[in-house]
Protein backbone atom coordinates (compact mmCIF):
# COMPACT_ATOMS: atom_id res chain seq x y z
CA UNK A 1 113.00 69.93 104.97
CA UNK A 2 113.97 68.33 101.18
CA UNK A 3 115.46 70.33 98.87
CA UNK A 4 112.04 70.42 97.12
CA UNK A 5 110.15 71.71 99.84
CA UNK A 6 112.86 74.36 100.40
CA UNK A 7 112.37 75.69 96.96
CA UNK A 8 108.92 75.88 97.59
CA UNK A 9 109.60 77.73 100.31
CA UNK A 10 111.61 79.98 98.05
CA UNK A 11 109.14 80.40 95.46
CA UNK A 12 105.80 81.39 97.82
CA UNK A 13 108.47 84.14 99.34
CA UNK A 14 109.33 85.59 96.27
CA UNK A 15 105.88 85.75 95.35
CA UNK A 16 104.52 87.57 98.59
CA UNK A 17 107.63 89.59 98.10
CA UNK A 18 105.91 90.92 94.99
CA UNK A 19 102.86 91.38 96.84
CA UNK A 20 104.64 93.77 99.37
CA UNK A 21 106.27 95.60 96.50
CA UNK A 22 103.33 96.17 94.71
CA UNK A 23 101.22 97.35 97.70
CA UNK A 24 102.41 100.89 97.39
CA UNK A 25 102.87 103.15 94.71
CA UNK A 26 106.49 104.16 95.65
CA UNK A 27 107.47 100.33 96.22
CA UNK A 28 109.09 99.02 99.06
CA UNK A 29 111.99 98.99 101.38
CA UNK A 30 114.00 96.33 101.82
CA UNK A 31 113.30 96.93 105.60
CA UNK A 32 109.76 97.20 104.91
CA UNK A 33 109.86 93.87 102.90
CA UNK A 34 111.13 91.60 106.07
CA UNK A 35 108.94 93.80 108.94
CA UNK A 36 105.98 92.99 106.70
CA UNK A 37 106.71 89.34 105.63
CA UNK A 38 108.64 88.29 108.94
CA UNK A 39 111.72 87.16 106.70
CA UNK A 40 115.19 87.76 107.68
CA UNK A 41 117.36 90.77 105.95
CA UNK A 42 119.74 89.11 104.27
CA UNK A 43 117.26 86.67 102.72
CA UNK A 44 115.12 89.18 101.54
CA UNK A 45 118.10 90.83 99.75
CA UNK A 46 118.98 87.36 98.38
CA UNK A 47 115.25 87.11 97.33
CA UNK A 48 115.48 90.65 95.56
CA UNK A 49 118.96 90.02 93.77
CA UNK A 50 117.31 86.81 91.92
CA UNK A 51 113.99 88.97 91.33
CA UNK A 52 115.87 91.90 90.46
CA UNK A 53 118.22 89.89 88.46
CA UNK A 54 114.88 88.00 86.02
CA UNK A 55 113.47 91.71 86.01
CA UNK A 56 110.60 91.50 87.56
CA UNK A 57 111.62 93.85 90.31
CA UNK A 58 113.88 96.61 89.82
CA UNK A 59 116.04 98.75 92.27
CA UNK A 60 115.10 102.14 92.04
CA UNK A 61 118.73 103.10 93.95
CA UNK A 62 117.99 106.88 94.47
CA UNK A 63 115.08 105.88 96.31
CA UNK A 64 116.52 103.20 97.72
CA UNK A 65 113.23 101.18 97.25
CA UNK A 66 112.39 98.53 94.98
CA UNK A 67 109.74 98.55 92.59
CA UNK A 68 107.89 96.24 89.82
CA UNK A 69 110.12 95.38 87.04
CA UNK A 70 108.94 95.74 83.32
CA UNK A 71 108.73 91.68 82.79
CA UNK A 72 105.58 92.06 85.05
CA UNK A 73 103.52 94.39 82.39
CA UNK A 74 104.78 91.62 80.28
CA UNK A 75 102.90 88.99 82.35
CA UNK A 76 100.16 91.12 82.83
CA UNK A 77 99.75 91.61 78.68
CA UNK A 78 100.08 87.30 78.81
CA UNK A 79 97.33 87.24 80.72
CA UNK A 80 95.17 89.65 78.83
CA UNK A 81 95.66 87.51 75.71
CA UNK A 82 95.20 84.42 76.97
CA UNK A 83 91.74 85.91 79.03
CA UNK A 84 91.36 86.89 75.22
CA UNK A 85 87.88 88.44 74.91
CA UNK A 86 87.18 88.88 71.51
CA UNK A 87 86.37 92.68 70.12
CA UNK A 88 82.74 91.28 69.31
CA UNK A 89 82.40 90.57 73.04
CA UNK A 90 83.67 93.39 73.96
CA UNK A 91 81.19 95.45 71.76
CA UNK A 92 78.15 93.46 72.87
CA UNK A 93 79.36 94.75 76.35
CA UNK A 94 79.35 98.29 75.78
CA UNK A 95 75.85 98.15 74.05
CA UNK A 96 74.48 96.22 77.57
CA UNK A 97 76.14 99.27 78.95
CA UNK A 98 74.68 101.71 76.59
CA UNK A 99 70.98 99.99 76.12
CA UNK A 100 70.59 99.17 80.07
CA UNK A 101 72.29 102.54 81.58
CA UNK A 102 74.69 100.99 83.48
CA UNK A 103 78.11 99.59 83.89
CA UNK A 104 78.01 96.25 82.14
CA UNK A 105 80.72 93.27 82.93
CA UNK A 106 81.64 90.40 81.50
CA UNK A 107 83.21 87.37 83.74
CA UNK A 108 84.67 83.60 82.83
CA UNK A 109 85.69 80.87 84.65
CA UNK A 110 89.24 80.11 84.32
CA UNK A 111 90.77 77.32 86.52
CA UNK A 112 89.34 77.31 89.87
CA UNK A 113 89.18 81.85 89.58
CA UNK A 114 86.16 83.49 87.90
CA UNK A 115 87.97 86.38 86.21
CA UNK A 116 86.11 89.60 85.37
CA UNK A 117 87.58 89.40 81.83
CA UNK A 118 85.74 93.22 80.46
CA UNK A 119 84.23 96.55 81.97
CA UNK A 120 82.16 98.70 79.93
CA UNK A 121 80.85 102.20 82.13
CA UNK A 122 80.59 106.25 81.74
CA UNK A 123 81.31 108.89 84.46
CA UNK A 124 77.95 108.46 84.78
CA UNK A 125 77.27 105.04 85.32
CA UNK A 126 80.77 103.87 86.79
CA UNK A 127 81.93 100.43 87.74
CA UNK A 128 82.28 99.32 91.32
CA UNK A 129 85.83 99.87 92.54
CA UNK A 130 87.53 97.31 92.67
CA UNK A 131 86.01 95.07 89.71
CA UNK A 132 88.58 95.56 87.21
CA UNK A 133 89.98 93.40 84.51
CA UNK A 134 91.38 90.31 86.33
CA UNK A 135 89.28 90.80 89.04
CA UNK A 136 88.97 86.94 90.96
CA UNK A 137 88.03 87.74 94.70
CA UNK A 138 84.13 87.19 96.47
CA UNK A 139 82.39 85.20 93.63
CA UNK A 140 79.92 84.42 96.70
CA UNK A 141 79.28 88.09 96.88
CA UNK A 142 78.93 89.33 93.09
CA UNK A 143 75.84 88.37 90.96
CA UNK A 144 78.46 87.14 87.92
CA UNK A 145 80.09 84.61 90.39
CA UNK A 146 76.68 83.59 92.10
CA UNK A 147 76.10 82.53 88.17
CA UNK A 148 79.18 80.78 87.46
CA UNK A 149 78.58 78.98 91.05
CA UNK A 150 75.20 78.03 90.33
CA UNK A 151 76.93 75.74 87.13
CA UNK A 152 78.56 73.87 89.38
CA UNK A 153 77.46 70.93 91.43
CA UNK A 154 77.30 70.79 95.29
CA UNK A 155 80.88 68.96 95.68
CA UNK A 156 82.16 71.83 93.39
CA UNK A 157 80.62 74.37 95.13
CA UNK A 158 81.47 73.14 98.30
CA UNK A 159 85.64 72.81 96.98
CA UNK A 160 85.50 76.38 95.61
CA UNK A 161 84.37 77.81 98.90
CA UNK A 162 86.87 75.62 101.00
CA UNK A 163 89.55 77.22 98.80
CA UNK A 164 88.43 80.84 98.46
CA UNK A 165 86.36 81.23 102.02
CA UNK A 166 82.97 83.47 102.19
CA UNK A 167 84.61 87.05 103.77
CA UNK A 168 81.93 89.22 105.41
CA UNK A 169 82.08 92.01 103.08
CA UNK A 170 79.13 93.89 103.76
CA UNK A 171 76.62 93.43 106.38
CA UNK A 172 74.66 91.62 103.60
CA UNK A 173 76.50 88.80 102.64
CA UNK A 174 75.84 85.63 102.50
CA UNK A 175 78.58 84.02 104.55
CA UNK A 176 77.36 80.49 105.11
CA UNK A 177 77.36 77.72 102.61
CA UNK A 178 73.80 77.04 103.30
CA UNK A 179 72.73 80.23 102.90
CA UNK A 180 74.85 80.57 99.53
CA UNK A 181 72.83 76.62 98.72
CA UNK A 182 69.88 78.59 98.93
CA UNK A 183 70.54 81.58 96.87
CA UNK A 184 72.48 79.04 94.11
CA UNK A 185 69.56 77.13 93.88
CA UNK A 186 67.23 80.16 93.28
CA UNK A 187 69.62 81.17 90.70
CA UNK A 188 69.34 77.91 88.86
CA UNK A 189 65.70 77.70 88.49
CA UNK A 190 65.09 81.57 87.37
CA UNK A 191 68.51 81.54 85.15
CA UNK A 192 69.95 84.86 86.46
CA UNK A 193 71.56 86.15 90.20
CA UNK A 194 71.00 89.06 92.03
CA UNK A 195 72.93 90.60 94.59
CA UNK A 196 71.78 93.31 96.71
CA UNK A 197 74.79 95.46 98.57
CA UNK A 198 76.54 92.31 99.41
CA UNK A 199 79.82 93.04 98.04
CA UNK A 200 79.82 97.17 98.33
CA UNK A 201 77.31 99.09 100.06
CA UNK A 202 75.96 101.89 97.67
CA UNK A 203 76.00 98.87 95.05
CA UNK A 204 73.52 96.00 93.40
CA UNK A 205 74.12 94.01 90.25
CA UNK A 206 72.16 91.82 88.66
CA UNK A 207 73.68 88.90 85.46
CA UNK A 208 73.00 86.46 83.39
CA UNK A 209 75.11 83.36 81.99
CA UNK A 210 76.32 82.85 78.56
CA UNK A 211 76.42 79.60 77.91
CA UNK A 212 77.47 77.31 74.29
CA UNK A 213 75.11 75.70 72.27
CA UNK A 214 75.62 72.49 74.08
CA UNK A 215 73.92 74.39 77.26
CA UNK A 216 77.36 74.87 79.32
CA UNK A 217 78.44 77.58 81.28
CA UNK A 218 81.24 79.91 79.54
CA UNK A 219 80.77 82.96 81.74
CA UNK A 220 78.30 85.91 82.81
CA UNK A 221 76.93 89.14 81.74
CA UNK A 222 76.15 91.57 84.84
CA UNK A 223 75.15 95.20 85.11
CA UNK A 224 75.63 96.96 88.24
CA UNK A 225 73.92 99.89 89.68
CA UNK A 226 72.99 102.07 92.68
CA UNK A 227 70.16 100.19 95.02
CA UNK A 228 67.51 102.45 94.45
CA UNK A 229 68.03 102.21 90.47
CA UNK A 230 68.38 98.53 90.64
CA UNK A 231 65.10 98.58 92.61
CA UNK A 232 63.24 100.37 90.32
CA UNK A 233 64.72 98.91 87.18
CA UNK A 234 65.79 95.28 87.67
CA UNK A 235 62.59 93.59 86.15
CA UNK A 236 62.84 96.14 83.10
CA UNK A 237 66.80 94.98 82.68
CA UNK A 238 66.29 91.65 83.13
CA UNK A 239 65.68 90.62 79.61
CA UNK A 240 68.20 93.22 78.07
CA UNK A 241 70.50 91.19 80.08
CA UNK A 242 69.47 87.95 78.88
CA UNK A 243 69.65 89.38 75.48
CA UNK A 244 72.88 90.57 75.89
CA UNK A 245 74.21 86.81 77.34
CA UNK A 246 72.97 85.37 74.55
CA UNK A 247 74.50 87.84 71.99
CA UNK A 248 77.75 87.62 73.98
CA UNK A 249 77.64 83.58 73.69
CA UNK A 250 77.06 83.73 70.08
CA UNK A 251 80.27 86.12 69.49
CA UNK A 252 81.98 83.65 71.90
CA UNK A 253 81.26 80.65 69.51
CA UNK A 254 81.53 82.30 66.77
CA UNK A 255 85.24 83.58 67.58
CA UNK A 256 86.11 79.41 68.57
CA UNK A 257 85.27 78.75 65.00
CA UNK A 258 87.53 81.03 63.75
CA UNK A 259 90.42 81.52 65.84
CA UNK A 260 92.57 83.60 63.52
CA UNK A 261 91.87 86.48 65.49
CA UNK A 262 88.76 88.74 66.86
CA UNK A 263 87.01 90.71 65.35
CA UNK A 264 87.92 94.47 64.74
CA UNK A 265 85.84 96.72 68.10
């Protein structure tokens, strides 16, 4: 192995290292570290001295765990800015959530992830657990990924899902490219996606894209809500929705314009 591939090596451990650390709210053991990564003891300790060392993990000694270190909220805040949805977004978001009675969401595609990028909802009209800001996982599965699919051409498509896989999630899901062809093609000719308990059961969501004025895709608008709801009210959403992607786009191009800053919430 060259010394480049060994510091590969290096760098994919430390990183599912992290993984492991953050998997439980009390941290981890070194002992737990190396049972659940199948690395030896001594190089996970080496692996935690350089972590521990660049602060992103920290040795919490009485414990004699380790557990995230501060320069990860610090990545985490990175991210957030560079995501960077502007307050105007943000507010068109909460009024979908207010004006269609449900939890609203707003999603971009960044790299080769579609990131949930905002969550508007109410005790009583919460988001699915686990969409959350930075959300990336089952864009096969969620109506705001079916849309940002549905943007891209077959050979795309067909890269994404070689990359990212189609996990069963529910007994629902679509879980063959052809199947997903299908669906992707429906969503292209009526300009919004549906999903029907196919990434939670108890859960359906329905969005529309935001595009710029040159017609391209710079993310979604979805609203989720229980299957009976959805089922009575879809049709009824539909074009608060659409109104809502289009408000959201215009914020969006507005904010490129002038990139000083967002606008106040």
């Amino acid at each position: 192995m060259t010394a480049h591939e060994t510091g590969m090596a290096s760098v994919q451990k430390a990183f599912a290292l992290l993984d492991v650390v953050a998997g439980d709210p009390r941290g981890a053991t070194a002992k737990d570290i190396s049972t659940e990564l199948g690395i030896p003891l001594p190089s996970v300790y080496r692996l935690l001295q350089t972590l521990v060392a660049s602060e992103h993990v920290v040795h919490l000694r009485d414990q004699r765990r380790y557990g995230l270190g501060y320069k990860v909220h610090a990545l985490d805040t990175s991210l957030r800015q560079q995501v960077g949805t502007p307050g105007t977004v943000r507010r068109a978001v909460r009024e979908l959530h207010a004006s269609a009675d449900a939890a609203a969401y707003f999603a971009v595609y960044r790299g080769d992830a579609i990131v949930l990028a905002h969550v508007a909802d109410s005790p009583r009209r919460p988001r699915i657990d686990p969409l959350d800001f930075g959300f990336t996982d089952a864009a096969h599965a969620t109506a705001f990924g079916k849309i940002l699919l549905s943007r891209m051409d077959d050979e795309e498509v067909a890269e994404y899902l070689d990359r990212h896989g189609m996990r069963p999630l529910t007994e629902r899901t679509l879980t063959t490219p052809e199947r997903l062809g299908q669906e992707l093609g429906r969503v292209r000719a009526e300009g919004i996606a549906t999903e029907r308990e196919e990434f939670v059961p108890g859960a359906s969501c329905l969005a529309a894209p935001v595009v710029d004025a040159a017609g391209r895709t710079l993310g979604s608008v979805a609203v989720s809500l229980r299957p009976s709801d959805f089922e009575r009210r879809h049709r009824t959403i539909a074009p608060v929705l659409r109104d809502a992607a289009d408000r959201v786009g215009r914020a969006l191009r507005a904010a490129e314009a002038c990139p000083a800053g967002p606008a106040a919430d």
